[in-house]
C-alpha atoms as a PDB file:
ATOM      1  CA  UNK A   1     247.862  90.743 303.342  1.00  0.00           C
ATOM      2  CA  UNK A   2     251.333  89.683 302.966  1.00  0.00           C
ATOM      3  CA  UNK A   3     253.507  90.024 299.772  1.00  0.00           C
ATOM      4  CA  UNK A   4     257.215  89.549 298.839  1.00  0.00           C
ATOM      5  CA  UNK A   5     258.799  91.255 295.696  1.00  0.00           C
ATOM      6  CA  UNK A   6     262.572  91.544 294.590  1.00  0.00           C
ATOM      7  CA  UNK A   7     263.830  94.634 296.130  1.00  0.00           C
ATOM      8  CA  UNK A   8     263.618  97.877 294.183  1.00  0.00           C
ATOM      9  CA  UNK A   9     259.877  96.381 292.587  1.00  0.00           C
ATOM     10  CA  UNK A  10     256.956  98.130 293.375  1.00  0.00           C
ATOM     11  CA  UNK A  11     254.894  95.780 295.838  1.00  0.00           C
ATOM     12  CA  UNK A  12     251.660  97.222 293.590  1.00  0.00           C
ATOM     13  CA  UNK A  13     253.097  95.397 290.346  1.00  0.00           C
ATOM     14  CA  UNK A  14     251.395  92.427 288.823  1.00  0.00           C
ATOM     15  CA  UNK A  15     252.694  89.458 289.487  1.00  0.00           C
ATOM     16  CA  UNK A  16     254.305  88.538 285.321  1.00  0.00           C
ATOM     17  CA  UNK A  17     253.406  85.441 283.620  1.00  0.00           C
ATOM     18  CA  UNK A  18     250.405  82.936 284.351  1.00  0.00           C
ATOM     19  CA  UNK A  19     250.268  81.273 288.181  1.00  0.00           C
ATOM     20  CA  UNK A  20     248.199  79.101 289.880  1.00  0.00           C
ATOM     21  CA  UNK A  21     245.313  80.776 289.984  1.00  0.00           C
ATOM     22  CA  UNK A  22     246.111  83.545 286.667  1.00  0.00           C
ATOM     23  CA  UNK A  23     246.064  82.883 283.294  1.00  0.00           C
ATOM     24  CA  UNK A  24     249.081  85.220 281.498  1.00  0.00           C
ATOM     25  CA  UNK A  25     246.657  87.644 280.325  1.00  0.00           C
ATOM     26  CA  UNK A  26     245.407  88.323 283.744  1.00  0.00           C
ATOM     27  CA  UNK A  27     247.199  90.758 286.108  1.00  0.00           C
ATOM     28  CA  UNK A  28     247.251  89.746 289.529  1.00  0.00           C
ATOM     29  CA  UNK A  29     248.424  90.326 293.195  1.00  0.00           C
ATOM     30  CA  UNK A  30     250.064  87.375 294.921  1.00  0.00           C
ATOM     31  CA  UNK A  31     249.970  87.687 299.069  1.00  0.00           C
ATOM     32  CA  UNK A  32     249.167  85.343 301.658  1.00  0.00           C
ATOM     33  CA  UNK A  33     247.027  85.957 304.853  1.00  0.00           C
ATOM     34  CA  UNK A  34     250.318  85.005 307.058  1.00  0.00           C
ATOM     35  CA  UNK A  35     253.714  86.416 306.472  1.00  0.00           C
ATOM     36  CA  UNK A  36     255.519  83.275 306.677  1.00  0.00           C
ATOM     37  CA  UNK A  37     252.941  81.975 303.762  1.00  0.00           C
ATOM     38  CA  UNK A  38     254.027  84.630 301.901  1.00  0.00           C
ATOM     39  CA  UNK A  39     258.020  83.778 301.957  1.00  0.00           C
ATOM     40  CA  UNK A  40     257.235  79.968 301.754  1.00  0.00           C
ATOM     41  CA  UNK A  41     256.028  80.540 298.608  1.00  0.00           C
ATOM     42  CA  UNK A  42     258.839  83.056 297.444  1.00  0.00           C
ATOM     43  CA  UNK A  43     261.231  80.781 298.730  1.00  0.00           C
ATOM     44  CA  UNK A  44     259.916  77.459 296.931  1.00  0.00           C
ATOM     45  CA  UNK A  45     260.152  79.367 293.299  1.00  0.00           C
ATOM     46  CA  UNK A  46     263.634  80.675 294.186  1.00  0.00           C
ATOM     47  CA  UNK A  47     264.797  77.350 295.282  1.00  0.00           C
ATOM     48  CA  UNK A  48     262.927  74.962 292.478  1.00  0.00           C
ATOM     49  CA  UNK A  49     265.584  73.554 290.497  1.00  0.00           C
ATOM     50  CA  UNK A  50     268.698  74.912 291.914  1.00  0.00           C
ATOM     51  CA  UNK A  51     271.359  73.088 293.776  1.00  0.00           C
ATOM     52  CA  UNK A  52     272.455  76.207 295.736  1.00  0.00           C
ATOM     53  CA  UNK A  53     269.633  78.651 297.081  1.00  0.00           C
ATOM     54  CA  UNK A  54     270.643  82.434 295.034  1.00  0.00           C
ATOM     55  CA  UNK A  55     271.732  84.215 297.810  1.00  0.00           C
ATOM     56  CA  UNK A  56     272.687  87.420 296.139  1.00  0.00           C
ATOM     57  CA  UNK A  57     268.494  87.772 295.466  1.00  0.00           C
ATOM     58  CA  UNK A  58     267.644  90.686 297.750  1.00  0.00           C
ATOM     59  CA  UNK A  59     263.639  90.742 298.929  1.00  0.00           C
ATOM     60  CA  UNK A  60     261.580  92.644 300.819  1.00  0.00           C
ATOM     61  CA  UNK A  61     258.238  91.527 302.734  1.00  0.00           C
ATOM     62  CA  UNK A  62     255.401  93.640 302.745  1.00  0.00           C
ATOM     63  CA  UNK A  63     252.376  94.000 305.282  1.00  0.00           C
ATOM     64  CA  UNK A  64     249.217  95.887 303.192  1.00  0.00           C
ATOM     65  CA  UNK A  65     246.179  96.811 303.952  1.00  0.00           C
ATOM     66  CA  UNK A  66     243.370  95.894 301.126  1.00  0.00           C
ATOM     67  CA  UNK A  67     239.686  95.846 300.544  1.00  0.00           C
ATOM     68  CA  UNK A  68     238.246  93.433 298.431  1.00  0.00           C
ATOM     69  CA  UNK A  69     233.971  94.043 297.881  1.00  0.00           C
ATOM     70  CA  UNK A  70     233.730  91.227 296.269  1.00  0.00           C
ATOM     71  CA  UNK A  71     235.849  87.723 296.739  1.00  0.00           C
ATOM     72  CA  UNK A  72     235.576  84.261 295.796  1.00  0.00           C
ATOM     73  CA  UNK A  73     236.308  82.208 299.219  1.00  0.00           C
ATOM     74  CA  UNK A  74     237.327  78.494 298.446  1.00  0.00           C
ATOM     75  CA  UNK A  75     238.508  78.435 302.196  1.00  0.00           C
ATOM     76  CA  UNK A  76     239.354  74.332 301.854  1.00  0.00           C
ATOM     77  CA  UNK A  77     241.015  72.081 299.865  1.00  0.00           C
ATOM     78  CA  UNK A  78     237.491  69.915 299.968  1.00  0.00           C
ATOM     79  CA  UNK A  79     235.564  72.957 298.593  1.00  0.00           C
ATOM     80  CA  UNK A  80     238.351  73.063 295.753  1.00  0.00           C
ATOM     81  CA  UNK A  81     238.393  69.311 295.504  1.00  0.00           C
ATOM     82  CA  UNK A  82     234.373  69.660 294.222  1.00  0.00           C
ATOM     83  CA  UNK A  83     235.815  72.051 291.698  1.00  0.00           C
ATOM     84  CA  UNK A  84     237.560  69.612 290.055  1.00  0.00           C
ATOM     85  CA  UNK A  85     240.659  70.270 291.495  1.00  0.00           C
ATOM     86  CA  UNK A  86     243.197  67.071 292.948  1.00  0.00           C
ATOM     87  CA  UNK A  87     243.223  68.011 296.468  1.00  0.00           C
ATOM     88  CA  UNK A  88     246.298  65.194 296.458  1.00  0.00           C
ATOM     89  CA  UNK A  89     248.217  67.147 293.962  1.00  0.00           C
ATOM     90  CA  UNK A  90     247.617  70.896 295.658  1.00  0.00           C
ATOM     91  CA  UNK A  91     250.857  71.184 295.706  1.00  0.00           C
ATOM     92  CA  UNK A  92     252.333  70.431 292.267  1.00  0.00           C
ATOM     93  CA  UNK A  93     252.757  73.277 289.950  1.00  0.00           C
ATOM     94  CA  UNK A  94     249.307  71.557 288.023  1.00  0.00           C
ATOM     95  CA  UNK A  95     247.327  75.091 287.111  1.00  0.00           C
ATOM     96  CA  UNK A  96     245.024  74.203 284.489  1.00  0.00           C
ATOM     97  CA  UNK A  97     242.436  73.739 286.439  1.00  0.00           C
ATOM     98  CA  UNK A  98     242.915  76.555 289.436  1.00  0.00           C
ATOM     99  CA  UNK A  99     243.682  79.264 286.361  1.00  0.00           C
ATOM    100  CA  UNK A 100     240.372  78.103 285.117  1.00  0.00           C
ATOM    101  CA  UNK A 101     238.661  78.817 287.764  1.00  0.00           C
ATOM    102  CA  UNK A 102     240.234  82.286 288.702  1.00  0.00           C
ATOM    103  CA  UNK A 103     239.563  83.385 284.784  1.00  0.00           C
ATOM    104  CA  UNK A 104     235.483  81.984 285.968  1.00  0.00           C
ATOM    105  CA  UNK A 105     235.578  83.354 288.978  1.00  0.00           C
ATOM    106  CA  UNK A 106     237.165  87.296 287.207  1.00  0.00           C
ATOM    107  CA  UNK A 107     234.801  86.979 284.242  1.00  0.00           C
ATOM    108  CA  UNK A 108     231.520  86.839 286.929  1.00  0.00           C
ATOM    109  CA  UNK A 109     233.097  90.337 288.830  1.00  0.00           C
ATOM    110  CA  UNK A 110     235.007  88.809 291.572  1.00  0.00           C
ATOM    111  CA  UNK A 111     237.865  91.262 292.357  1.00  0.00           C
ATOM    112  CA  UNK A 112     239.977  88.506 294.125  1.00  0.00           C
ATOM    113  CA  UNK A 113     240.205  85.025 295.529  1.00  0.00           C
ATOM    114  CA  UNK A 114     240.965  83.722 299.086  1.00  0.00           C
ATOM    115  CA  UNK A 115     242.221  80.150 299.128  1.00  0.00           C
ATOM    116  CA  UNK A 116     244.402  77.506 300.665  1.00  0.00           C
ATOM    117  CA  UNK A 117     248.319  78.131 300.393  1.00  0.00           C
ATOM    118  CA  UNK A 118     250.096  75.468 299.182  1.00  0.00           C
ATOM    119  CA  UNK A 119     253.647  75.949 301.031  1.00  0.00           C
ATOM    120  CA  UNK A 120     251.912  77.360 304.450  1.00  0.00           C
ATOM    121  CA  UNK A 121     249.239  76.655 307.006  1.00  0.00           C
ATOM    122  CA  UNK A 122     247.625  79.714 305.978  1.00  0.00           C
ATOM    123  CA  UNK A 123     245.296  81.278 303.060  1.00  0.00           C
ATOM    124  CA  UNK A 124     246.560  83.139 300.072  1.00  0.00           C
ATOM    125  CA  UNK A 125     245.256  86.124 298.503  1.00  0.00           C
ATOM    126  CA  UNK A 126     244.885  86.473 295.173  1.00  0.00           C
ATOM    127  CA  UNK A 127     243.880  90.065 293.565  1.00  0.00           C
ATOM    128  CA  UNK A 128     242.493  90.507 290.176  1.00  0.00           C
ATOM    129  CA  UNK A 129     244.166  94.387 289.511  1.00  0.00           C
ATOM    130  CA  UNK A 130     241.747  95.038 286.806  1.00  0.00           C
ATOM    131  CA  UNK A 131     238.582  94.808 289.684  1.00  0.00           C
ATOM    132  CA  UNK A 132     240.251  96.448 292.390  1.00  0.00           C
ATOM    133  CA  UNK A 133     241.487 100.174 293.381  1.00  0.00           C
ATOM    134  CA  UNK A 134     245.197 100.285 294.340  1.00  0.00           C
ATOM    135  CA  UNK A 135     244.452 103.380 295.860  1.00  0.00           C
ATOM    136  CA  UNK A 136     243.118 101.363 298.759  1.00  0.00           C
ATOM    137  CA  UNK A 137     245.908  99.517 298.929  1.00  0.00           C
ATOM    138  CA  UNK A 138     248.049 100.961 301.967  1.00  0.00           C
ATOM    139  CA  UNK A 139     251.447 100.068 302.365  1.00  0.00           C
ATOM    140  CA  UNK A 140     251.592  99.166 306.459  1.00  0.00           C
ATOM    141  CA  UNK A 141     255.381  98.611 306.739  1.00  0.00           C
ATOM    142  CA  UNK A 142     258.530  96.553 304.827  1.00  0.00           C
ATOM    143  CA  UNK A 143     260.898  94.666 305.994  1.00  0.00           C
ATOM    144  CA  UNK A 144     263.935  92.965 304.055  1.00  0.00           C
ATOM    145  CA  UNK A 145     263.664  89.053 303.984  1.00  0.00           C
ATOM    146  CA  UNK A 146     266.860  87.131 305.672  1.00  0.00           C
ATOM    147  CA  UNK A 147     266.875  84.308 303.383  1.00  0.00           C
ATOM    148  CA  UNK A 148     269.352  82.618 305.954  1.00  0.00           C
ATOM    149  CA  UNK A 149     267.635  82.953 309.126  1.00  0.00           C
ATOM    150  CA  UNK A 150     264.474  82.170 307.301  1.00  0.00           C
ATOM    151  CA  UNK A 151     265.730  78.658 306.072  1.00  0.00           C
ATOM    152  CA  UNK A 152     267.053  78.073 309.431  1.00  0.00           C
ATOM    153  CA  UNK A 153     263.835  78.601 311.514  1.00  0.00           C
ATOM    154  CA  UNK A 154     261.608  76.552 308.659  1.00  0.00           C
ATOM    155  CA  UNK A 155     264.026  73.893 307.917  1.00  0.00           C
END
């Protein structure tokens, strides 16, 4: 699993607030299966609403090793689609229905979810930290993100 965090935050801390697949009183990890998935996505919320990308924002990119015993695979945008969600508007920041069904799929003892990214050709992974042991979590290495070079290779 991928993940990208603000430099100086612990890569272990739950991601704040409510996202697409969390409610705000669920704490979560955010990664992606793909380490480009996880910058797209960094990169979108950085860059939503601003006329100039923040390039004093430092990050750093994180490969980890996790086990999951128990997660909730929705491996398509067609198996979402029969879950109610608008496969045509994946990738709008619309969460009703995805936080719905990550509270759902938490409440039945899932300790995370594997699904479709919405800013890469890739699958995100999404862990529920009140199911799962960050001691198993092993930090495999860091490297800082080049916002720059980044935006130039995926422009």
């Amino acid at each position: 699993m991928w993940r990208v965090v603000r430099t100086g935050r612990d890569v272990l801390d739950g991601s704040r607030g409510s996202g697409r697949w969390n409610t705000s009183e669920m704490s979560v990890l955010y990664g992606a299966a793909k380490r480009e998935g996880a910058i797209a996505e960094i990169y979108f919320h950085l860059s939503r609403g601003q006329s100039v990308f923040p390039s004093r924002m430092r990050h750093d990119v994180f490969e980890l090793t996790i086990k999951m015993q128990k997660a909730l695979i929705l491996a398509d945008e067609g198996q979402l689609k029969r879950l109610g969600v608008d496969d045509s508007r994946y990738r709008e920041l619309l969460y009703t229905r995805t936080q719905e069904i990550g509270a759902a799929a938490a409440f039945l003892g899932f300790d995370g979810l594997i699904v479709p990214s919405a800013r890469w050709d890739c699958q995100n992974i999404i862990l529920f930290l009140d199911a799962i042991n960050l001691d198993e979590v092993q930090k495999v290495s860091v490297q800082s993100v080049d916002w720059n070079a980044w935006k130039q290779s995926n422009s």
